[in-house]
N, C-alpha and C. Protein backbone atom coordinates (compact mmCIF):
# COMPACT_ATOMS: atom_id res chain seq x y z
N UNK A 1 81.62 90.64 106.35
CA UNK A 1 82.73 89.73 106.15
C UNK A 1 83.85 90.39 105.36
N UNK A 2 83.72 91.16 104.35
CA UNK A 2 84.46 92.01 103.73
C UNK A 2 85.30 92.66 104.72
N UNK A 3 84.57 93.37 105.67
CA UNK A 3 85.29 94.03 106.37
C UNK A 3 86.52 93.08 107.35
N UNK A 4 86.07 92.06 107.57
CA UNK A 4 87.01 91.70 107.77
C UNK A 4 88.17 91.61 107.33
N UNK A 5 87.93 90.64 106.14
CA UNK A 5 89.19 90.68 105.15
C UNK A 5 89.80 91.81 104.64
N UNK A 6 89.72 92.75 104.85
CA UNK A 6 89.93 94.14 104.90
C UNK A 6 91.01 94.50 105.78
N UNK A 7 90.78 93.89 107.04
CA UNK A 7 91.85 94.29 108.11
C UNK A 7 92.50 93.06 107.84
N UNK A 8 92.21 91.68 107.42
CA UNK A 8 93.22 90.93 107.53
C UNK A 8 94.29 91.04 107.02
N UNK A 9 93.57 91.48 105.65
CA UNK A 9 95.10 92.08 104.56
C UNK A 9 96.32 93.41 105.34
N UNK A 10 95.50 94.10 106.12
CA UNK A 10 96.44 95.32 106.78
C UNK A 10 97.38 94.35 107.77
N UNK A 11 96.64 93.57 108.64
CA UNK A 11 97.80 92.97 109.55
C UNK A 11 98.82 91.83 108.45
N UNK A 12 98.46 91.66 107.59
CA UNK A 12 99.08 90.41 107.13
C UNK A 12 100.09 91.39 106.77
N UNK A 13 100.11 92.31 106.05
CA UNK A 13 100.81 93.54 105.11
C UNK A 13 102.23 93.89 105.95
N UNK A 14 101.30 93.76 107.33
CA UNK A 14 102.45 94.55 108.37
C UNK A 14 102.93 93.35 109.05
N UNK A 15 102.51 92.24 109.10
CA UNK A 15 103.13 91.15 109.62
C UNK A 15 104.54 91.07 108.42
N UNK A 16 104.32 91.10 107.22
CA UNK A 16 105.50 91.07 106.03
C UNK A 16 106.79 91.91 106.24
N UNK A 17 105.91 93.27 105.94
CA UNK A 17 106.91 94.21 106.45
C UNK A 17 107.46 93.73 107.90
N UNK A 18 107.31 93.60 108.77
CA UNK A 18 108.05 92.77 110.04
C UNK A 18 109.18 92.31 109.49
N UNK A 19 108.29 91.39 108.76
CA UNK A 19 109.31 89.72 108.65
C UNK A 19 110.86 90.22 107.97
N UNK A 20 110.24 90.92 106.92
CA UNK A 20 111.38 91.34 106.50
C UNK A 20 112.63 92.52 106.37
N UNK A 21 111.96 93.00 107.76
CA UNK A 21 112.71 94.11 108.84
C UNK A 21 113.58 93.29 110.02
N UNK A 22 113.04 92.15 110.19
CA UNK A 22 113.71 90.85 110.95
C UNK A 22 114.83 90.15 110.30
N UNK A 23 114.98 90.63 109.11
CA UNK A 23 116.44 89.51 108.32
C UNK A 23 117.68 90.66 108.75
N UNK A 24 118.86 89.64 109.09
CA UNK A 24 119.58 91.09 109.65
C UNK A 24 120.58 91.54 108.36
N UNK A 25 120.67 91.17 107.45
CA UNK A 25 121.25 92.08 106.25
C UNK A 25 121.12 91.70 104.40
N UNK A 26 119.69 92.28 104.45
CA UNK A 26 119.29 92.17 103.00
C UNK A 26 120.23 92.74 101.71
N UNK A 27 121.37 92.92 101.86
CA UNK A 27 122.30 93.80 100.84
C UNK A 27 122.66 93.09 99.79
N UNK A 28 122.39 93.04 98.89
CA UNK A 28 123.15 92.18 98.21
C UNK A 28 124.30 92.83 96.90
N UNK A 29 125.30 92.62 97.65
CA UNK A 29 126.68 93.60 98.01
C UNK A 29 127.44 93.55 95.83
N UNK A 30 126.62 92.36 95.32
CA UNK A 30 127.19 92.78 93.43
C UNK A 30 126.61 93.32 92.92
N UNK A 31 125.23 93.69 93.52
CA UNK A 31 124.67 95.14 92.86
C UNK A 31 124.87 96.18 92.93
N UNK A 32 125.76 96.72 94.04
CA UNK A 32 126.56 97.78 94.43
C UNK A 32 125.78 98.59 94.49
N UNK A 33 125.61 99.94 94.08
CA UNK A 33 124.29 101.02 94.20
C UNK A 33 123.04 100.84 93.94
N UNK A 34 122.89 99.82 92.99
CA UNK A 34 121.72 99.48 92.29
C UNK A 34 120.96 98.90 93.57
N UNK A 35 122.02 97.93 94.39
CA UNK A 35 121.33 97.56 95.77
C UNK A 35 120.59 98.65 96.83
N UNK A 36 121.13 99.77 96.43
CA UNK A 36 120.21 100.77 97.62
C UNK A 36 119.31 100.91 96.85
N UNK A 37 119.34 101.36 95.80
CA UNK A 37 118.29 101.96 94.74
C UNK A 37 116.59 101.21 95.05
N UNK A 38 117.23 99.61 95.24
CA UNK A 38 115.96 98.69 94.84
C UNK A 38 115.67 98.73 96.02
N UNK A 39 116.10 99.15 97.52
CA UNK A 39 115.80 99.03 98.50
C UNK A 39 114.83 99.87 98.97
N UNK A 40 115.76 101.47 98.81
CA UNK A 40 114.74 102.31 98.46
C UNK A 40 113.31 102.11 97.80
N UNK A 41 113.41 101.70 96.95
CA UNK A 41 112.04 101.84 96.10
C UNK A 41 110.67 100.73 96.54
N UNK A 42 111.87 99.63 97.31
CA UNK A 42 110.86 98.31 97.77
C UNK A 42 110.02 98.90 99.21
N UNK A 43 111.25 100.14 100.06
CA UNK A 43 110.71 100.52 101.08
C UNK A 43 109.36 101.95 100.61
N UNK A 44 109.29 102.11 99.66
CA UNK A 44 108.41 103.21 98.91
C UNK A 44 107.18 102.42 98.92
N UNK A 45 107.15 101.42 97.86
CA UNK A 45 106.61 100.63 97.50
C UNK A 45 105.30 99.75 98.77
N UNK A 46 106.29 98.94 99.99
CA UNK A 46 105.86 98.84 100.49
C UNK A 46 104.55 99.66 101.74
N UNK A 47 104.84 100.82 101.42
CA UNK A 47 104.38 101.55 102.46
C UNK A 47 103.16 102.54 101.41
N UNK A 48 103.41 102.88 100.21
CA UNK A 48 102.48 103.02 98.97
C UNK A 48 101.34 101.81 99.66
N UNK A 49 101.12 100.64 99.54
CA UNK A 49 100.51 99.50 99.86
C UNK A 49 99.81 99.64 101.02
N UNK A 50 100.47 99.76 101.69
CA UNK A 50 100.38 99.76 103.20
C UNK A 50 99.03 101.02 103.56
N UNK A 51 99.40 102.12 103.08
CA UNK A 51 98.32 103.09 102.89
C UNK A 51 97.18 102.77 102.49
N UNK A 52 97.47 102.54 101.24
CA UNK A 52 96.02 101.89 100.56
C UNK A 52 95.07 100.51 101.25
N UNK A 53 95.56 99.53 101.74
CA UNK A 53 95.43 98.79 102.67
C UNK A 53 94.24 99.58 103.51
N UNK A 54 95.29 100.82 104.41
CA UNK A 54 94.21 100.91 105.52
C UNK A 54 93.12 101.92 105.16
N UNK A 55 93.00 102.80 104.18
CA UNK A 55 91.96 103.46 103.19
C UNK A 55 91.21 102.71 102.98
N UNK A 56 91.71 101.43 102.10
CA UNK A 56 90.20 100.55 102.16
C UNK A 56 89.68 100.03 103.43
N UNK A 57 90.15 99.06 104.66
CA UNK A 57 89.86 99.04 105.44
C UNK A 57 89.10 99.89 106.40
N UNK A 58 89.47 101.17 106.64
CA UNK A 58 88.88 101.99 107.13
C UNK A 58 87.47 102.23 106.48
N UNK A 59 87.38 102.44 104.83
CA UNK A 59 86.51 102.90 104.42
C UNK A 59 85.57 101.66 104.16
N UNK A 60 85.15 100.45 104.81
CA UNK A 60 84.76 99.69 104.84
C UNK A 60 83.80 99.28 106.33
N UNK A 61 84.92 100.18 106.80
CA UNK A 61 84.53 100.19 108.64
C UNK A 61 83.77 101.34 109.33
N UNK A 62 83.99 102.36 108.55
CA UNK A 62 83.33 103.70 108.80
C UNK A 62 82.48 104.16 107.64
N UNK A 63 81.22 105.06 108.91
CA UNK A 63 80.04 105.32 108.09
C UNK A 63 80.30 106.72 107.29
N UNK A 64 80.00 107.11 105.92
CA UNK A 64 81.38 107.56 105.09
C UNK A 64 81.69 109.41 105.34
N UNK A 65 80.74 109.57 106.16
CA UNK A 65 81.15 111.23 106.97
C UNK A 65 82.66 111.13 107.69
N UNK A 66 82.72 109.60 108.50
CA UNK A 66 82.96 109.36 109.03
C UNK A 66 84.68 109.25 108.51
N UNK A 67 84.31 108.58 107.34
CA UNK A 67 85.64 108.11 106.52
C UNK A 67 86.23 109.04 106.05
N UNK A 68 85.31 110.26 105.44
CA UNK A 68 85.75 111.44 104.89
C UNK A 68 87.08 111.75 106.08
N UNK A 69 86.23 112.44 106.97
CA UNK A 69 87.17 113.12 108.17
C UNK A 69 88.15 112.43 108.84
N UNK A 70 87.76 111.20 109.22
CA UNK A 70 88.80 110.34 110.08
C UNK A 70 89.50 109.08 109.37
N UNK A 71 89.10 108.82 108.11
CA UNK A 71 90.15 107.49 107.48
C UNK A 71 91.19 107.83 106.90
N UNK A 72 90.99 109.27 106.13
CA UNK A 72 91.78 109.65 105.64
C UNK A 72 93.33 110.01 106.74
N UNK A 73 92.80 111.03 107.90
CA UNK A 73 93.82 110.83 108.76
C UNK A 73 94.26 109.70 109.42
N UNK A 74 93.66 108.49 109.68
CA UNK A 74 93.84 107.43 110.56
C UNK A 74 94.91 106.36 109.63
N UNK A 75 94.45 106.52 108.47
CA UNK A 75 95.26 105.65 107.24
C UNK A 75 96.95 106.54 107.47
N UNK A 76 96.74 108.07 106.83
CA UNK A 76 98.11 108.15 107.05
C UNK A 76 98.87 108.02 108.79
N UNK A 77 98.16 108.40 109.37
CA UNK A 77 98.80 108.39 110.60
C UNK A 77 99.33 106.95 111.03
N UNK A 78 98.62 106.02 111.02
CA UNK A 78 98.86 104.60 111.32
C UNK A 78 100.06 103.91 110.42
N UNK A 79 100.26 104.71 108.98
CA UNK A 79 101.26 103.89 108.46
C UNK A 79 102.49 104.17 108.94
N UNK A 80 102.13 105.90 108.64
CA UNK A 80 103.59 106.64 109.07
C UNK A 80 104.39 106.16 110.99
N UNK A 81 103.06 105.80 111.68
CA UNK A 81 103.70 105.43 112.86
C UNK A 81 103.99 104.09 112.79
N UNK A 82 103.62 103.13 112.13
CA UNK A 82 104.21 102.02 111.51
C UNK A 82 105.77 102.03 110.81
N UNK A 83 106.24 103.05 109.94
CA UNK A 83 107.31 102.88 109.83
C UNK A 83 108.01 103.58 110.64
N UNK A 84 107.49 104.33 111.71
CA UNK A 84 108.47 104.82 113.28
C UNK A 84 108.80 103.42 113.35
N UNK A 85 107.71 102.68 113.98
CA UNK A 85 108.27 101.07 114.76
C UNK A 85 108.77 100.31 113.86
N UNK A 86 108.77 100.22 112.75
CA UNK A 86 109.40 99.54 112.25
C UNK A 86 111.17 100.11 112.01
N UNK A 87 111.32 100.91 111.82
CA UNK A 87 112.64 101.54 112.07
C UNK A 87 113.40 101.08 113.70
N UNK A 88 112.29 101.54 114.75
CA UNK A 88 112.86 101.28 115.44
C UNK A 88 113.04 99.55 116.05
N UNK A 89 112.04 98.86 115.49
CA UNK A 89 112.30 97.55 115.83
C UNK A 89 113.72 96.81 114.83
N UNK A 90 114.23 98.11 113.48
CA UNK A 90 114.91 97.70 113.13
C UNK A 90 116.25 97.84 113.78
N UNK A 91 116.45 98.58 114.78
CA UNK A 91 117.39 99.42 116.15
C UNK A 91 118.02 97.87 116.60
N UNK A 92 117.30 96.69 116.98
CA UNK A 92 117.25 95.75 117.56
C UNK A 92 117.84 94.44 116.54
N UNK A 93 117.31 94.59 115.22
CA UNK A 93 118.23 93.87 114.57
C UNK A 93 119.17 93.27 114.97
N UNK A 94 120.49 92.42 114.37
CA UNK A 94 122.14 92.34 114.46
C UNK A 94 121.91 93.05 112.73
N UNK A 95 123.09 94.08 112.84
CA UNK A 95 123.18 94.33 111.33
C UNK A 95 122.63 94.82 110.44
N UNK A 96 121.21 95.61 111.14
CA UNK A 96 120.78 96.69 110.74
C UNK A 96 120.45 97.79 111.57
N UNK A 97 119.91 99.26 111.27
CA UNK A 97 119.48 100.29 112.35
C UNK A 97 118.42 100.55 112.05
N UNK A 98 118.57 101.82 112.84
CA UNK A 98 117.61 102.78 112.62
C UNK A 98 117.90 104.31 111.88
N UNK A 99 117.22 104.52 110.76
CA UNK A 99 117.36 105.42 109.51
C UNK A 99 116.57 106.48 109.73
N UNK A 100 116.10 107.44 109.80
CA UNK A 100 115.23 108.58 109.38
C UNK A 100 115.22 109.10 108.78
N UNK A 101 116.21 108.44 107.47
CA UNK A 101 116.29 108.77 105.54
C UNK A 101 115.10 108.03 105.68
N UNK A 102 115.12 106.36 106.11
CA UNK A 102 113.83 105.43 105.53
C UNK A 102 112.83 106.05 105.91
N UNK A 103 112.31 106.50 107.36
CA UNK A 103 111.27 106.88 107.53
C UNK A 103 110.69 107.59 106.47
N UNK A 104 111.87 108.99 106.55
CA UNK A 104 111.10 109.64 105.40
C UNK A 104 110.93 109.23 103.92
N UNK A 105 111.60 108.06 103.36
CA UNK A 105 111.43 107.41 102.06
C UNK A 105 109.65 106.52 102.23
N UNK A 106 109.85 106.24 103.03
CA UNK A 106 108.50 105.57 103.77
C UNK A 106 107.66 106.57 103.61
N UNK A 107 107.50 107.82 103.71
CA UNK A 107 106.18 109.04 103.76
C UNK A 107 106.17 109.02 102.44
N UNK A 108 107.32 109.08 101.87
CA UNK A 108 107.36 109.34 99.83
C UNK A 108 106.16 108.06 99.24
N UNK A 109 106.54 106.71 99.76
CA UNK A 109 105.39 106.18 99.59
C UNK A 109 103.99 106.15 100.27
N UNK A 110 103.81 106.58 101.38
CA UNK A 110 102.67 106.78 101.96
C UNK A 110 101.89 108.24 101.22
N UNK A 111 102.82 108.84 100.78
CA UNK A 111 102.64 110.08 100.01
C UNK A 111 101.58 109.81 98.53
N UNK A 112 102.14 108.63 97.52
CA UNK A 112 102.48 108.02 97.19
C UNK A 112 100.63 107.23 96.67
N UNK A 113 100.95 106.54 97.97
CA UNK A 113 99.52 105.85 98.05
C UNK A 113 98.43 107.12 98.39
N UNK A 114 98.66 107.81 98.62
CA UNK A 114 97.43 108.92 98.84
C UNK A 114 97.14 109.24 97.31
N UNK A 115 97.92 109.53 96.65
CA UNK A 115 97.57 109.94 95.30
C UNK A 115 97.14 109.13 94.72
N UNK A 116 97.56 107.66 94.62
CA UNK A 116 96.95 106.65 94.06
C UNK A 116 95.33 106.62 94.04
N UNK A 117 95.13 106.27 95.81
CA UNK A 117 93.87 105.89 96.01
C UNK A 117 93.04 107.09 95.62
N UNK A 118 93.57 108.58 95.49
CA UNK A 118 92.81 109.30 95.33
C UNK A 118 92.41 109.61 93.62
N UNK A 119 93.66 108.91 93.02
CA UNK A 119 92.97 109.23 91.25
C UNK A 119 92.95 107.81 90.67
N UNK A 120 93.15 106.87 91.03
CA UNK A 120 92.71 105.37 90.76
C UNK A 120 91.75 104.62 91.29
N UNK A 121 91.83 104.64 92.60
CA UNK A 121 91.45 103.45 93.34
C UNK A 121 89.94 104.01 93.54
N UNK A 122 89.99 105.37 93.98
CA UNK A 122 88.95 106.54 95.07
C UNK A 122 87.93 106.61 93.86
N UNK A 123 87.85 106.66 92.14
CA UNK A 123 86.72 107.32 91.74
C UNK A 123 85.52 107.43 91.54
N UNK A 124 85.10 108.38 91.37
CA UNK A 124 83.73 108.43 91.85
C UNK A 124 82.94 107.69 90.25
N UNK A 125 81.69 106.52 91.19
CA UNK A 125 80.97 105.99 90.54
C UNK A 125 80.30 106.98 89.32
N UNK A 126 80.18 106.42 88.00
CA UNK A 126 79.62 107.38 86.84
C UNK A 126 78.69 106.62 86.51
């Protein structure tokens, strides 16, 4: 059952991120730079999450040879092609695009969450 809730949290995660790739202009234009800044960091942020998400999931779902070799790649690969589509579903917007600054701000947090899970989340039982 765990495992379930495991993936529910990944689709719910990415159902969010959607939702709020679907508003067509989050700017909020009296913060002036400070507005990219926080954008930046929310798109870091989110995708930090997003990683960790499917690390646990995965490592919940696979038997842990298994997780070693393939969660680790399947986690980053799945996010990073997550914020492809999400970029590009942002193409479709009114009033926003498509960036391949974000993408790559998106790896900074997928980057991000690797380190996390690997000196927080990952340690080994004592």
């Amino acid at each position: 059952m765990k495992k379930f809730f495991y993936w529910l949290e990944v689709i719910l995660w990415c159902g969010l991120i959607f939702f709020f790739s679907s508003i067509p202009d989050l700017k909020i234009e009296r913060l002036g730079f400070w507005d990219f800044i926080l954008r930046k960091i929310v798109h870091i942020t989110e995708y930090c999450i997003l990683v960790i998400l499917f690390f646990r999931a995965f490592k919940t779902s696979l038997i842990y040879e298994d997780y070693i070799k393939k969660g680790y790649f399947l986690s980053i690969f799945l996010s990073f092609l997550y914020a492809i589509s999400d970029e590009i579903h942002q193409y479709f917007v009114p009033a926003r695009h498509f960036a391949l600054t974000d993408i790559f701000i998106d790896t900074i947090g997928i980057i991000l969450g690797i380190f996390l899970w690997n000196k927080i989340f990952n340690k080994p039982k004592t």
